[in-house]
C-alpha atoms as a PDB file:
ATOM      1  CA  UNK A   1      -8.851 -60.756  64.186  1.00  0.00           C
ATOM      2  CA  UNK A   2      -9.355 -57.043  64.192  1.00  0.00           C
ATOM      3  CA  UNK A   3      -6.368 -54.780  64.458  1.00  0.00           C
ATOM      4  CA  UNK A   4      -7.906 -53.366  67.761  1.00  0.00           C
ATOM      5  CA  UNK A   5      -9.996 -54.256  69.820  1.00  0.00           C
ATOM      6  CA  UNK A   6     -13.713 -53.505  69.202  1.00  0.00           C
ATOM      7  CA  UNK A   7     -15.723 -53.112  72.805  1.00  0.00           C
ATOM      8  CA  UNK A   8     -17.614 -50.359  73.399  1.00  0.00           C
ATOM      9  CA  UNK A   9     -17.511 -50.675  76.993  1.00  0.00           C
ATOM     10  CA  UNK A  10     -13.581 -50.651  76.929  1.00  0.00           C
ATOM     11  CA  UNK A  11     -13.227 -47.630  74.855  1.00  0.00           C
ATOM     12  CA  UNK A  12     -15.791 -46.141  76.542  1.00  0.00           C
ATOM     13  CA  UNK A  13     -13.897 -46.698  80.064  1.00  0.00           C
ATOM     14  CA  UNK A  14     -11.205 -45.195  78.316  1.00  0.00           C
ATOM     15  CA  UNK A  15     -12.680 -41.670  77.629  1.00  0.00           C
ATOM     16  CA  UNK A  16     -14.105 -41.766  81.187  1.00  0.00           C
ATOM     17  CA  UNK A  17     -11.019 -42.185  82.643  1.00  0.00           C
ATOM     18  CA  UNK A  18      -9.186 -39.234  80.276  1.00  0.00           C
ATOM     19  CA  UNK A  19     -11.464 -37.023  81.295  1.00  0.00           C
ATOM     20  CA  UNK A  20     -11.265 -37.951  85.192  1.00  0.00           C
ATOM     21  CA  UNK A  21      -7.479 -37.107  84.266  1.00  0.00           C
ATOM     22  CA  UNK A  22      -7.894 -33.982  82.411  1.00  0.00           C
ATOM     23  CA  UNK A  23     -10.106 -32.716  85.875  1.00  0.00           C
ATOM     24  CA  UNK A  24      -7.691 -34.412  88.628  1.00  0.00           C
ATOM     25  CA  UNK A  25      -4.129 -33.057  87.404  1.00  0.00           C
ATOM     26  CA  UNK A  26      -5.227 -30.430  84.601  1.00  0.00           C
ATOM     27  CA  UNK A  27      -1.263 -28.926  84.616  1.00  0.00           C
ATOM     28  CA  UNK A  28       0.359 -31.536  82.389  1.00  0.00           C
ATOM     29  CA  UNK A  29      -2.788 -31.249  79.697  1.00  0.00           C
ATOM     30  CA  UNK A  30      -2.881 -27.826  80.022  1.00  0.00           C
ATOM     31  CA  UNK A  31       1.108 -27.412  78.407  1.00  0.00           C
ATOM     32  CA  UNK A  32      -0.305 -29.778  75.570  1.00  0.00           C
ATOM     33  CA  UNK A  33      -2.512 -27.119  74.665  1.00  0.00           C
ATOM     34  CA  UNK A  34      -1.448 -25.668  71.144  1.00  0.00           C
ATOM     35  CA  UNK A  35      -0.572 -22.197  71.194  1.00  0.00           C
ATOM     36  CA  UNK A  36      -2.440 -21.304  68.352  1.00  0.00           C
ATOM     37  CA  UNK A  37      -6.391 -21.682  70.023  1.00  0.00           C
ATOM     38  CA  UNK A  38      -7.925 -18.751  71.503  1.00  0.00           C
ATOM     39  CA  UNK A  39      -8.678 -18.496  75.040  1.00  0.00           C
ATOM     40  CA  UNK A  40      -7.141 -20.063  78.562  1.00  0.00           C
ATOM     41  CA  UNK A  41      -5.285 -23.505  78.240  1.00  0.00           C
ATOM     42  CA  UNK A  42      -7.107 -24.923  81.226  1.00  0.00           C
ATOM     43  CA  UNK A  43     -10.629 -23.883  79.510  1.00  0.00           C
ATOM     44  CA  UNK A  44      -9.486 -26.088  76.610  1.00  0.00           C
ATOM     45  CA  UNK A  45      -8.096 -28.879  79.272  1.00  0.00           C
ATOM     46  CA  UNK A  46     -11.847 -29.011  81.106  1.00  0.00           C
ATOM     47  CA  UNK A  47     -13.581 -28.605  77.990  1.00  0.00           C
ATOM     48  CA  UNK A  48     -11.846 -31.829  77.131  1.00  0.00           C
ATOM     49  CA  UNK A  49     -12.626 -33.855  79.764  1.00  0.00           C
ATOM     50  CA  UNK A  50     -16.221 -32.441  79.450  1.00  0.00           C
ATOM     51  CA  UNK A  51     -16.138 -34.384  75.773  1.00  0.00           C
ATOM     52  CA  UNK A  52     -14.699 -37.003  76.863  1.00  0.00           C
ATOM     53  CA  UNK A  53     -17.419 -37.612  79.705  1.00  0.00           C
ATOM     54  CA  UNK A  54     -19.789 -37.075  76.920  1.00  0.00           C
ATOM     55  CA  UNK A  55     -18.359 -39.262  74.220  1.00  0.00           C
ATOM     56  CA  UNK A  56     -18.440 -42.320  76.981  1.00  0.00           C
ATOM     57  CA  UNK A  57     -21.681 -41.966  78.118  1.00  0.00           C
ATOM     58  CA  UNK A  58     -22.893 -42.019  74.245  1.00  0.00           C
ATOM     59  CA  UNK A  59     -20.555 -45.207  73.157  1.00  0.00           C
ATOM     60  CA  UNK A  60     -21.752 -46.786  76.466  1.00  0.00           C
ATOM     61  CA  UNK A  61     -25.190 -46.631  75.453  1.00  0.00           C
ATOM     62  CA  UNK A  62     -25.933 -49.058  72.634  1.00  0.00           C
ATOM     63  CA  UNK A  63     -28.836 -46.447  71.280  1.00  0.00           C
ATOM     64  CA  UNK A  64     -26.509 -43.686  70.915  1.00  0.00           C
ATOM     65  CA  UNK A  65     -23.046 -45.985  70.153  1.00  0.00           C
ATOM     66  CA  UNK A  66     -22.558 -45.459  66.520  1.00  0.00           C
ATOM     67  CA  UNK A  67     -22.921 -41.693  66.642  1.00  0.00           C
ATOM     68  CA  UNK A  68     -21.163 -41.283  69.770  1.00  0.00           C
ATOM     69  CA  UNK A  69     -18.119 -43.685  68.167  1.00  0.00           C
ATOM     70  CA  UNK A  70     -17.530 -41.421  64.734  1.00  0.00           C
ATOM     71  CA  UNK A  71     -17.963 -38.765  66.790  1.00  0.00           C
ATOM     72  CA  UNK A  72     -14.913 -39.878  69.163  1.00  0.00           C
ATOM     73  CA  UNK A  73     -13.286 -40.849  65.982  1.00  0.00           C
ATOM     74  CA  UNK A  74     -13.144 -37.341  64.277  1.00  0.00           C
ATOM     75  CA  UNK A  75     -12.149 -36.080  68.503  1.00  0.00           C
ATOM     76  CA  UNK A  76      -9.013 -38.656  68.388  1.00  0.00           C
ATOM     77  CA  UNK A  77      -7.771 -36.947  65.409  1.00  0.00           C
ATOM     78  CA  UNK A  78      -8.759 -33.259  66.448  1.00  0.00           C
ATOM     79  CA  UNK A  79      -6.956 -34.096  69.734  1.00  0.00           C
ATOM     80  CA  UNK A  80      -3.267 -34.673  67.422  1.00  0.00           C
ATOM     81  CA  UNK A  81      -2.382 -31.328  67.508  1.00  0.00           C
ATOM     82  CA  UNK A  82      -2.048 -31.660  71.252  1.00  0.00           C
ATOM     83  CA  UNK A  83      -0.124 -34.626  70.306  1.00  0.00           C
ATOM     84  CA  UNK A  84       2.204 -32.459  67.934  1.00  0.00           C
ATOM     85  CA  UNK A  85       2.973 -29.664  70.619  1.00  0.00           C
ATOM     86  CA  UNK A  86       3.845 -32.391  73.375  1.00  0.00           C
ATOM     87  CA  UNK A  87       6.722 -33.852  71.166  1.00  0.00           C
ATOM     88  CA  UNK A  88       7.983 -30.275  69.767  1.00  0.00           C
ATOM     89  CA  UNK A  89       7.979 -28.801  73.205  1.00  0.00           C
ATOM     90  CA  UNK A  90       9.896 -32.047  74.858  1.00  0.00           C
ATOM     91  CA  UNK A  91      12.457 -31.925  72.028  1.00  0.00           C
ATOM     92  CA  UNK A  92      14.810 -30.694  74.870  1.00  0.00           C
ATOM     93  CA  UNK A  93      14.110 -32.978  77.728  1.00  0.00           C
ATOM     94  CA  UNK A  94      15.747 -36.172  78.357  1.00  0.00           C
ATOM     95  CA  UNK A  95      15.771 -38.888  75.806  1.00  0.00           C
ATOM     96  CA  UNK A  96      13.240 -40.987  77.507  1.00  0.00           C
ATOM     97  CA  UNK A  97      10.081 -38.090  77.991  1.00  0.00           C
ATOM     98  CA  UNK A  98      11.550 -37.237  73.990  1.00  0.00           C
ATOM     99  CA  UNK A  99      10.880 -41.270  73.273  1.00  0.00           C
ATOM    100  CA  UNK A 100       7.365 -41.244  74.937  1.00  0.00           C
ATOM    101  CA  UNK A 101       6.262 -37.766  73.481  1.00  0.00           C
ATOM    102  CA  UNK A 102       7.032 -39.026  69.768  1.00  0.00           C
ATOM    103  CA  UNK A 103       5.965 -42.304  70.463  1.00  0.00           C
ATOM    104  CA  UNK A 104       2.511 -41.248  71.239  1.00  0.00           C
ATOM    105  CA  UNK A 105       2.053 -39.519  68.207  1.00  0.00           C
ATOM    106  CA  UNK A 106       1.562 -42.710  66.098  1.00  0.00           C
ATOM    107  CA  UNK A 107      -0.771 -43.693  68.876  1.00  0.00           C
ATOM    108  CA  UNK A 108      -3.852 -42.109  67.468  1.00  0.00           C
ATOM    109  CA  UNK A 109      -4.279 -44.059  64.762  1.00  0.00           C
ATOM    110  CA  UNK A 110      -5.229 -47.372  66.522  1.00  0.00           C
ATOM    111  CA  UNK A 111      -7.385 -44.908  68.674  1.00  0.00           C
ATOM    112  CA  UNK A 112      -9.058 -43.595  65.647  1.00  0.00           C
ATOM    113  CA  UNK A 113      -9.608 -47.105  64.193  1.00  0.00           C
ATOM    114  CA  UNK A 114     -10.850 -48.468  67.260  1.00  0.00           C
ATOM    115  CA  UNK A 115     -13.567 -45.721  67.735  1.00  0.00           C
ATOM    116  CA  UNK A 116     -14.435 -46.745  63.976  1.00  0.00           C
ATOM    117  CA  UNK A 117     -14.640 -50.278  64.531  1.00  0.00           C
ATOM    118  CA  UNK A 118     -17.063 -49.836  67.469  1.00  0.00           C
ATOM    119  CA  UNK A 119     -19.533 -47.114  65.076  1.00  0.00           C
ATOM    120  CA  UNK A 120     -18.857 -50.247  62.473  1.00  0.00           C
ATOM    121  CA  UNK A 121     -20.175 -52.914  64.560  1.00  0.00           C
ATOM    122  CA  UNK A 122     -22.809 -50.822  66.271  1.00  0.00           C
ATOM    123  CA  UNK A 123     -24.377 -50.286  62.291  1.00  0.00           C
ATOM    124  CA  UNK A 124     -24.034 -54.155  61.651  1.00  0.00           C
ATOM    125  CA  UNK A 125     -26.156 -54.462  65.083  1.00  0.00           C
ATOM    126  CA  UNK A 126     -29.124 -52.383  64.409  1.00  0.00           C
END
């Protein structure tokens, strides 16, 4: 049994529904934003949830899947940082938020393998 699960649809449903996220309450992505990238936080918040529209529409489609998957691979990772400034800027909030911000940093790894698995078994189906 794979590590994590491997359907398309279901990761796909999952970037869909970050970037319906990013759009409806932008605030709480926008203080994830590293301080270090140029320009507005809520440019790089919408921006996101533009990519993540895009990435699920391509791992939805089976023509477009494997692409679409490493692509949403290498995003999982390039989204860390974000990851990263959540737990360093929570460091002084109650020990619960502190627990969930550091929590989700390990997170991204079953993300990132997941998104691999699904470019995996899109090759082995073509």
């Amino acid at each position: 049994m794979p590590l994590v699960p491997r359907s398309p649809l279901l990761l796909a449903g999952l970037l869909a529904g970050a970037g319906v996220a990013h759009l409806a309450a932008p605030k709480p992505f926008d203080a994830t934003v590293p301080r270090f990238l140029p320009g507005s936080r809520r440019s790089w918040t919408y921006g996101s949830a533009v990519v993540e529209f895009a990435l699920a529409a391509g791992v939805a489609l089976p023509r477009t899947r494997r692409p679409a998957a490493l692509a949403t691979a290498a995003f999982f990772v390039g989204v860390f940082p974000a990851n990263v400034q959540m737990a360093v800027d929570w460091r002084d909030r109650p020990a619960p938020l502190r627990a969930a911000a550091i929590g989700r940093l390990p997170l991204q790894v079953p993300l990132v393998l997941w998104a691999k698995n699904v470019a995996g078994a899109a090759r082995r189906a073509s």
